[in-house]
PDB file of N, CA and C in Angstrom:
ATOM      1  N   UNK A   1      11.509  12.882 -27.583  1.00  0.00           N
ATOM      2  CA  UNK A   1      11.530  12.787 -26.151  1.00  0.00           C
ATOM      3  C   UNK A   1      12.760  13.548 -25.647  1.00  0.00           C
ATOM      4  N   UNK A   2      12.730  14.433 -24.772  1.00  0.00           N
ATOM      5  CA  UNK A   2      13.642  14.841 -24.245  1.00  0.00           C
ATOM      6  C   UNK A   2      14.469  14.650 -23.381  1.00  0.00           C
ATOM      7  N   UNK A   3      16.070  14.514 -23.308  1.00  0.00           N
ATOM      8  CA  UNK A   3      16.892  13.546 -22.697  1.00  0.00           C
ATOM      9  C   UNK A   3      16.663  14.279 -21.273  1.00  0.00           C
ATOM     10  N   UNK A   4      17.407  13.586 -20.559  1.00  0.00           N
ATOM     11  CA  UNK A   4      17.626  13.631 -19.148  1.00  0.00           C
ATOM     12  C   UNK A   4      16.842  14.610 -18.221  1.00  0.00           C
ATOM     13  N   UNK A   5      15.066  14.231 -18.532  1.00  0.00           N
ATOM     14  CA  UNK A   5      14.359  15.216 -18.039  1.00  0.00           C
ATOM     15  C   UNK A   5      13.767  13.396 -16.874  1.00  0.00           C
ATOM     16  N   UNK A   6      13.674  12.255 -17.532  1.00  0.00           N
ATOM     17  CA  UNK A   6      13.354  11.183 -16.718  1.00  0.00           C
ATOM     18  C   UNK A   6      14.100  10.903 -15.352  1.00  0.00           C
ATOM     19  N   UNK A   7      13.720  10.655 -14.308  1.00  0.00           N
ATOM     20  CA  UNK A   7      14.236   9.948 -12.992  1.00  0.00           C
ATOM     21  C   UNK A   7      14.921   8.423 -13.499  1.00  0.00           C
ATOM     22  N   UNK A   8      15.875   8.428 -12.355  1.00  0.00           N
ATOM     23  CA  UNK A   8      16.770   6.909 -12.790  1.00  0.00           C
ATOM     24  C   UNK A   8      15.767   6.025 -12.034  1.00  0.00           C
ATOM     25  N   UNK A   9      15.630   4.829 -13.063  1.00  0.00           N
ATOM     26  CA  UNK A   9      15.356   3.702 -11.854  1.00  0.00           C
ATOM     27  C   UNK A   9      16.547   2.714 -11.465  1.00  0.00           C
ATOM     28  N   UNK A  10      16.369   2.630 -10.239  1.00  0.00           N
ATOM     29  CA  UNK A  10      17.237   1.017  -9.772  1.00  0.00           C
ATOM     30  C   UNK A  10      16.076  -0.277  -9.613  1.00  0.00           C
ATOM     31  N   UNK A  11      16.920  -0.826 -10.079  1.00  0.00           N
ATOM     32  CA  UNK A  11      16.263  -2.915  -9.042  1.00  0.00           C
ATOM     33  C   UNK A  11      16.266  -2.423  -7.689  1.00  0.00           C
ATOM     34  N   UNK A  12      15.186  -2.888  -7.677  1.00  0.00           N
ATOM     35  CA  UNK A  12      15.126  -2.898  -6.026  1.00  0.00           C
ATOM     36  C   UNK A  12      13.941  -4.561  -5.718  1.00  0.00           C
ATOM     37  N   UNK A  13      14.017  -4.863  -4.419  1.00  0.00           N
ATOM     38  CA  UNK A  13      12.610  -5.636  -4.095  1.00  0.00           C
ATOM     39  C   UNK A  13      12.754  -5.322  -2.468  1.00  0.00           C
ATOM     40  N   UNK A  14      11.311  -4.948  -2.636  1.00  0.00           N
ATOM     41  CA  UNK A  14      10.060  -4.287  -1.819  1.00  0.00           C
ATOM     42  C   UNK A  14      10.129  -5.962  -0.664  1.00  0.00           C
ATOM     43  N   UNK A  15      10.202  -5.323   0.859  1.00  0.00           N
ATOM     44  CA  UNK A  15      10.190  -7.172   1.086  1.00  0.00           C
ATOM     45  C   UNK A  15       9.037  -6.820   1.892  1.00  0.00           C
ATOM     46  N   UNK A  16       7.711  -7.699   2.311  1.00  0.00           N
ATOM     47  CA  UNK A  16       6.473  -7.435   3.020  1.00  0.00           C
ATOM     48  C   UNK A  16       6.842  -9.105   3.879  1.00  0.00           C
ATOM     49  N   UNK A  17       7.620  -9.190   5.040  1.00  0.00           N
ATOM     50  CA  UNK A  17       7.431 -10.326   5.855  1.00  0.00           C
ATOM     51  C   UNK A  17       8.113 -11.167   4.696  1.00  0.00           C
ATOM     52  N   UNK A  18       7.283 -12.672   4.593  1.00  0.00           N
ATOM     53  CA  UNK A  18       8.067 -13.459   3.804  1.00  0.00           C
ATOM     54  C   UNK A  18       7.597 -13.344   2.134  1.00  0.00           C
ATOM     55  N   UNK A  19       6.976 -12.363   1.829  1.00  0.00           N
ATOM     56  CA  UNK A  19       7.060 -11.947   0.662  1.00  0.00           C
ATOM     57  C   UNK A  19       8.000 -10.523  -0.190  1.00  0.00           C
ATOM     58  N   UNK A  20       7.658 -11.127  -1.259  1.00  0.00           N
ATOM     59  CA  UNK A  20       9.163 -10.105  -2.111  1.00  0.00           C
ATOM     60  C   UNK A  20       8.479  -9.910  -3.134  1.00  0.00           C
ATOM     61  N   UNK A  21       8.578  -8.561  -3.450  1.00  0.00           N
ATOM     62  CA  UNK A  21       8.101  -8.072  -5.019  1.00  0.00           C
ATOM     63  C   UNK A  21       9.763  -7.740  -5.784  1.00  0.00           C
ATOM     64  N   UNK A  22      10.164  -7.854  -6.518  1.00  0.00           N
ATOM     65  CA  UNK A  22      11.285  -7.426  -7.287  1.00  0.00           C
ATOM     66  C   UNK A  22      10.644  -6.580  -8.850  1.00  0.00           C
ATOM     67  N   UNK A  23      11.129  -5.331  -8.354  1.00  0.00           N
ATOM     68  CA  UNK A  23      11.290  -4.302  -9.493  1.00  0.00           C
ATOM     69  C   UNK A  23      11.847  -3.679  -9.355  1.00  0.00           C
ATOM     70  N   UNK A  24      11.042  -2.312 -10.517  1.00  0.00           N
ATOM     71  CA  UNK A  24      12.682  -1.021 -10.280  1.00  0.00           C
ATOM     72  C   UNK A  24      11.500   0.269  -9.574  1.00  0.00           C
ATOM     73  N   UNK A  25      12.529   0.745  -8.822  1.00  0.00           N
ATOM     74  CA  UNK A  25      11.894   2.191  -8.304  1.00  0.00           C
ATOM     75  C   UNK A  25      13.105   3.095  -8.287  1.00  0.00           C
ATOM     76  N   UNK A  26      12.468   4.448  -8.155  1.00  0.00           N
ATOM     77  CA  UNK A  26      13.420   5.888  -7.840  1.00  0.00           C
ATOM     78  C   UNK A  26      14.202   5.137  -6.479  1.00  0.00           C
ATOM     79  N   UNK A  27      13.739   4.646  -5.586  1.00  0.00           N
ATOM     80  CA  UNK A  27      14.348   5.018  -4.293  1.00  0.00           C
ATOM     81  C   UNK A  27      15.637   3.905  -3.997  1.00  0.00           C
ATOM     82  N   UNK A  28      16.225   3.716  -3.116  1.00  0.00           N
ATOM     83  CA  UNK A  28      17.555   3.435  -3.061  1.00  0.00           C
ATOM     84  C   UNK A  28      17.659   3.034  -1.526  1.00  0.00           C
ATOM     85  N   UNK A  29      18.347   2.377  -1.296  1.00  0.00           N
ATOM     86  CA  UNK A  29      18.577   1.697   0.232  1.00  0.00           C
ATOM     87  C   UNK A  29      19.978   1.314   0.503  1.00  0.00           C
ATOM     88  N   UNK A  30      20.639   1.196   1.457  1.00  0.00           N
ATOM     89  CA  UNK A  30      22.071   1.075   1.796  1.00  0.00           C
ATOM     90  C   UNK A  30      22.082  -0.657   1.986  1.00  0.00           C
ATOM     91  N   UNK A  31      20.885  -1.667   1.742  1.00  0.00           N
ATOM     92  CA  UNK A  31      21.087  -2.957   1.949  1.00  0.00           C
ATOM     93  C   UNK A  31      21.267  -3.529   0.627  1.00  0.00           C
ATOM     94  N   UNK A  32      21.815  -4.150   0.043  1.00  0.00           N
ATOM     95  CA  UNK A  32      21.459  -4.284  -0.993  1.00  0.00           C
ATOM     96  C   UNK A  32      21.643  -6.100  -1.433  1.00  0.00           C
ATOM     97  N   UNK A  33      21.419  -7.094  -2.185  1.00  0.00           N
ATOM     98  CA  UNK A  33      20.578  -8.286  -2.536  1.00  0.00           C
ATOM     99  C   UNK A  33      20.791  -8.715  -3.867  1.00  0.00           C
ATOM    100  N   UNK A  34      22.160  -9.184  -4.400  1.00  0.00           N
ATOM    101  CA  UNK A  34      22.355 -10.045  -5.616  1.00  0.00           C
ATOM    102  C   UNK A  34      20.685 -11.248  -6.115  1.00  0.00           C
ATOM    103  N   UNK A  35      20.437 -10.433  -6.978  1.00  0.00           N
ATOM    104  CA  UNK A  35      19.207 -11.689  -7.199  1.00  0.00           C
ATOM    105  C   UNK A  35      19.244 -11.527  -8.726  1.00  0.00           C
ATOM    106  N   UNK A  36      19.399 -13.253  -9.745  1.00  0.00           N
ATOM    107  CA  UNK A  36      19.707 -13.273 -10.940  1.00  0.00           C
ATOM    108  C   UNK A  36      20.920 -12.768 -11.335  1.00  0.00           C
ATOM    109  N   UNK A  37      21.682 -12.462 -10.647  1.00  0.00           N
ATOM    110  CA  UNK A  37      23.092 -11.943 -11.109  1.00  0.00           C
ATOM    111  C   UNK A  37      23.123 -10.087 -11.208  1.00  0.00           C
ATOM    112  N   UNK A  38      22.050  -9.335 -10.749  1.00  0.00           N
ATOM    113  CA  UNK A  38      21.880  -8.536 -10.914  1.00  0.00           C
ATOM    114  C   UNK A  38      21.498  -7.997  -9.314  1.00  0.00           C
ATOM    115  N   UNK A  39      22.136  -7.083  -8.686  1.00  0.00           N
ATOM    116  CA  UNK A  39      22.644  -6.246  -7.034  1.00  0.00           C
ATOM    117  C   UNK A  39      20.996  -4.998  -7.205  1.00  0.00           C
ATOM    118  N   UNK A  40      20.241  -5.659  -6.463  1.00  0.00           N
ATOM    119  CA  UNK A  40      18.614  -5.121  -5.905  1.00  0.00           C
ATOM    120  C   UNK A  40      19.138  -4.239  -4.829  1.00  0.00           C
ATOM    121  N   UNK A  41      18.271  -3.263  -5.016  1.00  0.00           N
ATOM    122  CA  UNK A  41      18.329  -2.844  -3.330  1.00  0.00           C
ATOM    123  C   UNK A  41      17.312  -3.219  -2.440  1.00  0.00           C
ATOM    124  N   UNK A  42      17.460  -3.461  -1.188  1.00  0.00           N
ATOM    125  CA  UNK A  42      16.216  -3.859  -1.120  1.00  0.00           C
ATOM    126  C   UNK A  42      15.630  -3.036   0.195  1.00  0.00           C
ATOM    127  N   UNK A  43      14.242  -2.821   0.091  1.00  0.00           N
ATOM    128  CA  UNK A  43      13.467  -2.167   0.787  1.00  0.00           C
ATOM    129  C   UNK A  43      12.114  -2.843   1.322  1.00  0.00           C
ATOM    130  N   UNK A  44      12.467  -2.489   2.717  1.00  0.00           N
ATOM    131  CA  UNK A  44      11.235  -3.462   3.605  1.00  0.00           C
ATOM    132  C   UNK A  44       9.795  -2.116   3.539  1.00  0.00           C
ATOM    133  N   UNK A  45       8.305  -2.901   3.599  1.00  0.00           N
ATOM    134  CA  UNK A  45       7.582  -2.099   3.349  1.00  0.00           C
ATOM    135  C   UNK A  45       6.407  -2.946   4.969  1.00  0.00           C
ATOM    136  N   UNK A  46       5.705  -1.942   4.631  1.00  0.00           N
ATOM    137  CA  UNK A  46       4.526  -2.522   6.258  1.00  0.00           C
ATOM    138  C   UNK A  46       3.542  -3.053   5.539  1.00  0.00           C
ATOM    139  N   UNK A  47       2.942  -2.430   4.620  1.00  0.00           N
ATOM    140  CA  UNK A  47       1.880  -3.569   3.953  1.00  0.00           C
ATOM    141  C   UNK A  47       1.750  -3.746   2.213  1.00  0.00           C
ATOM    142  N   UNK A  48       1.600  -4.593   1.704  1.00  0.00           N
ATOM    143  CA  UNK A  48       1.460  -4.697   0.377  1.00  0.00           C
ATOM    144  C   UNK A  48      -0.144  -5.803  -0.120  1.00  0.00           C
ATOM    145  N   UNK A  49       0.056  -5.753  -1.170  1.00  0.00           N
ATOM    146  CA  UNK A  49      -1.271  -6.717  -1.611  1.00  0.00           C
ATOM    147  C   UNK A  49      -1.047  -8.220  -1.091  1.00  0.00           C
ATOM    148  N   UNK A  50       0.156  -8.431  -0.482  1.00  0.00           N
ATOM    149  CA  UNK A  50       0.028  -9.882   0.398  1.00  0.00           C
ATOM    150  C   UNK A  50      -0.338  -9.607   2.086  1.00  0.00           C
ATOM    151  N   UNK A  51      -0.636  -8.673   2.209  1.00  0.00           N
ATOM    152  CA  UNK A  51      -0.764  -8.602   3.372  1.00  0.00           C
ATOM    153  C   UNK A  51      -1.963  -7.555   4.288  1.00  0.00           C
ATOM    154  N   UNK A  52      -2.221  -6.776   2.954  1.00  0.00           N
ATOM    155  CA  UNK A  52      -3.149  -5.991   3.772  1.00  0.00           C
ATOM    156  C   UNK A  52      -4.722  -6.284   3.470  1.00  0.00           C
ATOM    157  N   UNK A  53      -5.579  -6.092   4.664  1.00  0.00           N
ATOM    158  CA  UNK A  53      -6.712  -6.966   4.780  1.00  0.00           C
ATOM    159  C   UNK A  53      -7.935  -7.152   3.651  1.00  0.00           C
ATOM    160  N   UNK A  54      -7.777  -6.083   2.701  1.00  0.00           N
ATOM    161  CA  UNK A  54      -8.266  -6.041   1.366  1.00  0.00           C
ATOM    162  C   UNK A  54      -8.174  -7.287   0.583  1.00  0.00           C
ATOM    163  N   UNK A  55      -6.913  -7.182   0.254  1.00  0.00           N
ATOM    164  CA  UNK A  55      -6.580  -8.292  -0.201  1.00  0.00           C
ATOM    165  C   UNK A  55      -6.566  -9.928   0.079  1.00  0.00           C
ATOM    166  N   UNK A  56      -6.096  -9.728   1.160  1.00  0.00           N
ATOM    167  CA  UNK A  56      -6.315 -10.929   1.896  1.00  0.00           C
ATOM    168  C   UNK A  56      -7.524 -11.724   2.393  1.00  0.00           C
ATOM    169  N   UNK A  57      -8.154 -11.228   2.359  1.00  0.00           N
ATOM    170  CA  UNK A  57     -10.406 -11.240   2.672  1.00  0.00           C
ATOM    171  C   UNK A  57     -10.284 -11.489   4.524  1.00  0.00           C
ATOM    172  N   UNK A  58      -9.523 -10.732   4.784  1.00  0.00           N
ATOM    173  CA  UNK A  58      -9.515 -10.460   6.362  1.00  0.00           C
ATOM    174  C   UNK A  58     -10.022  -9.343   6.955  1.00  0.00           C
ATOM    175  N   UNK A  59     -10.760  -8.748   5.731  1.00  0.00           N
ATOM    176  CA  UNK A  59     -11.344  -6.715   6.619  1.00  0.00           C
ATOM    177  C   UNK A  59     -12.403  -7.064   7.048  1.00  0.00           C
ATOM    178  N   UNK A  60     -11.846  -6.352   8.291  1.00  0.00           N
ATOM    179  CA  UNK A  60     -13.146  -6.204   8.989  1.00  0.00           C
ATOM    180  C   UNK A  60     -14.216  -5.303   8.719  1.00  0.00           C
ATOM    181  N   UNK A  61     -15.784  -6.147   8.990  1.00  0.00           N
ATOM    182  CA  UNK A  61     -16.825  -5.155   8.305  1.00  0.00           C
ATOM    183  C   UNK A  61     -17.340  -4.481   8.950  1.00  0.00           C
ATOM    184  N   UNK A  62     -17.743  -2.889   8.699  1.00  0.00           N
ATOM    185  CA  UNK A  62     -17.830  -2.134   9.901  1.00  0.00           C
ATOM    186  C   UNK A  62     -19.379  -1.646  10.016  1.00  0.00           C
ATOM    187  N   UNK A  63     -19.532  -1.799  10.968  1.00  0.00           N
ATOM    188  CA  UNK A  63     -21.199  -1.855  11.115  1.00  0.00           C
ATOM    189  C   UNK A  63     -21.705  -0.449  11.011  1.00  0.00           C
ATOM    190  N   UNK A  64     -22.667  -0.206   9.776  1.00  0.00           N
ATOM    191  CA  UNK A  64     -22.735   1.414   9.680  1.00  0.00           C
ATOM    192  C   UNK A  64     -24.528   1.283   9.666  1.00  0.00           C
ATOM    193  N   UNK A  65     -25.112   0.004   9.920  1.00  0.00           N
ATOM    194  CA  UNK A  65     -26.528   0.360  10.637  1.00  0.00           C
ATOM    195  C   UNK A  65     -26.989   1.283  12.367  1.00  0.00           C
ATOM    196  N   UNK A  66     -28.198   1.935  11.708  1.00  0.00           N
ATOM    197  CA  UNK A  66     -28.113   3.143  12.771  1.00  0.00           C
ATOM    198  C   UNK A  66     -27.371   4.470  12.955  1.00  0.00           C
ATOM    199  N   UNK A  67     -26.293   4.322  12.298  1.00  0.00           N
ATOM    200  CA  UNK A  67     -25.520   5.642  12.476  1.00  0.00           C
ATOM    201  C   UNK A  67     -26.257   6.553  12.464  1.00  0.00           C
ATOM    202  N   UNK A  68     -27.184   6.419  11.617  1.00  0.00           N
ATOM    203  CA  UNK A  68     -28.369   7.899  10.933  1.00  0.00           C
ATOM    204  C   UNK A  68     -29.352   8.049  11.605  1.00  0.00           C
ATOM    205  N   UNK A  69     -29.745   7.076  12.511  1.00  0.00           N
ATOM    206  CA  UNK A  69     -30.714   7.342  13.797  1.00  0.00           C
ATOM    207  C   UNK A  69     -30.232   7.891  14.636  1.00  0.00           C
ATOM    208  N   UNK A  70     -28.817   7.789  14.619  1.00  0.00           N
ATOM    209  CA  UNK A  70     -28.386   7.968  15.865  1.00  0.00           C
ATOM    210  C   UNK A  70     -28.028   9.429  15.979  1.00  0.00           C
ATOM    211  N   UNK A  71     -27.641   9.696  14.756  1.00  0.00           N
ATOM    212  CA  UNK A  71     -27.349  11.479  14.584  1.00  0.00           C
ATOM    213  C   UNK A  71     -28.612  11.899  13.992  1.00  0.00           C
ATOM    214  N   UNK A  72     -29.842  11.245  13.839  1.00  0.00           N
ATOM    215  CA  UNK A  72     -31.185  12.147  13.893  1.00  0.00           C
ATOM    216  C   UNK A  72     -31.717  12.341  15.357  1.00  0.00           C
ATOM    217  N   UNK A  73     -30.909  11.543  16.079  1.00  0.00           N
ATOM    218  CA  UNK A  73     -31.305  11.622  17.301  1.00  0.00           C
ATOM    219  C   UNK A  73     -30.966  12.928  18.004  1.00  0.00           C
ATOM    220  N   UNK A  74     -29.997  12.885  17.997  1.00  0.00           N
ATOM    221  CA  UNK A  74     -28.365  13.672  18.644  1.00  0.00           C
ATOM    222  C   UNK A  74     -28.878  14.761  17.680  1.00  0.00           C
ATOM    223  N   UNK A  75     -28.921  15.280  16.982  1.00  0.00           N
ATOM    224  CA  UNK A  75     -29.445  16.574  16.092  1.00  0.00           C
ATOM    225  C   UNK A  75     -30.448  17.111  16.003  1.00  0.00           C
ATOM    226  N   UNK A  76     -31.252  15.993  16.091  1.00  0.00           N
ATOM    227  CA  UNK A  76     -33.116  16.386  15.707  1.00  0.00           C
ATOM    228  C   UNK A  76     -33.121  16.291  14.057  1.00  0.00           C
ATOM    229  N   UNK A  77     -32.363  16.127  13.498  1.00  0.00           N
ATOM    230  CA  UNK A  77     -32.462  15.960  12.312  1.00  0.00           C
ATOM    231  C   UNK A  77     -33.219  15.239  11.369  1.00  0.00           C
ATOM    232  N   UNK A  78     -34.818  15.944  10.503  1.00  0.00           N
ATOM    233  CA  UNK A  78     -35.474  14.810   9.866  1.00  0.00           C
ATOM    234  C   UNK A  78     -35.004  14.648   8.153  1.00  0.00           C
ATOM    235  N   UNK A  79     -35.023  13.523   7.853  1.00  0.00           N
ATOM    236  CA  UNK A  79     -34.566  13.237   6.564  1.00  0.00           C
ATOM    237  C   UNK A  79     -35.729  13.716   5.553  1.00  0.00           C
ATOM    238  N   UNK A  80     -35.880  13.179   4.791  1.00  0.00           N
ATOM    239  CA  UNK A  80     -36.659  13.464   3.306  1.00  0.00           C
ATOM    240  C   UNK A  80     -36.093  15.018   2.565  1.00  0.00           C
ATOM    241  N   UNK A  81     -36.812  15.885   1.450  1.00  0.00           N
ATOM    242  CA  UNK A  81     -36.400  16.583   0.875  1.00  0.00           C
ATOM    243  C   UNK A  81     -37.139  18.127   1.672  1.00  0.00           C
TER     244      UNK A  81
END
């Protein structure tokens, strides 16, 4: 393996609202968060798997009946081969 061709990681934790992931990433932040005896940096994020609607079973389902009538309409467009 060849030396110093890898990126450094730091501790960091990712904060989503009142959730916290703690790991290491490339990136770096000027706040930084003693956790276990060991100085995180920490970085706020907008959505993660606690929060975005995937995950959460909050997506909304998007109604895709008709679309294809509606642009055979608007086109003249007939289906089959």
């Amino acid at each position: 393996m060849k030396a110093e061709i890898h990126p450094t990681l730091y501790p960091v934790v990712f904060v989503d609202g009142d959730h916290e992931i703690i790991t290491r990433s490339t990136k770096k932040s000027g706040e930084t968060r003693e956790i276990n005896g060991v100085e995180h940096y920490v970085l706020p994020i907008d959505i993660s798997s606690y929060s975005h609607p995937f995950f959460t079973g909050k997506a909304r389902l998007v109604d895709t009946e008709g679309r294809v009538e509606r642009f055979r309409r608007k086109f003249g467009a007939r289906g089959g081969s």
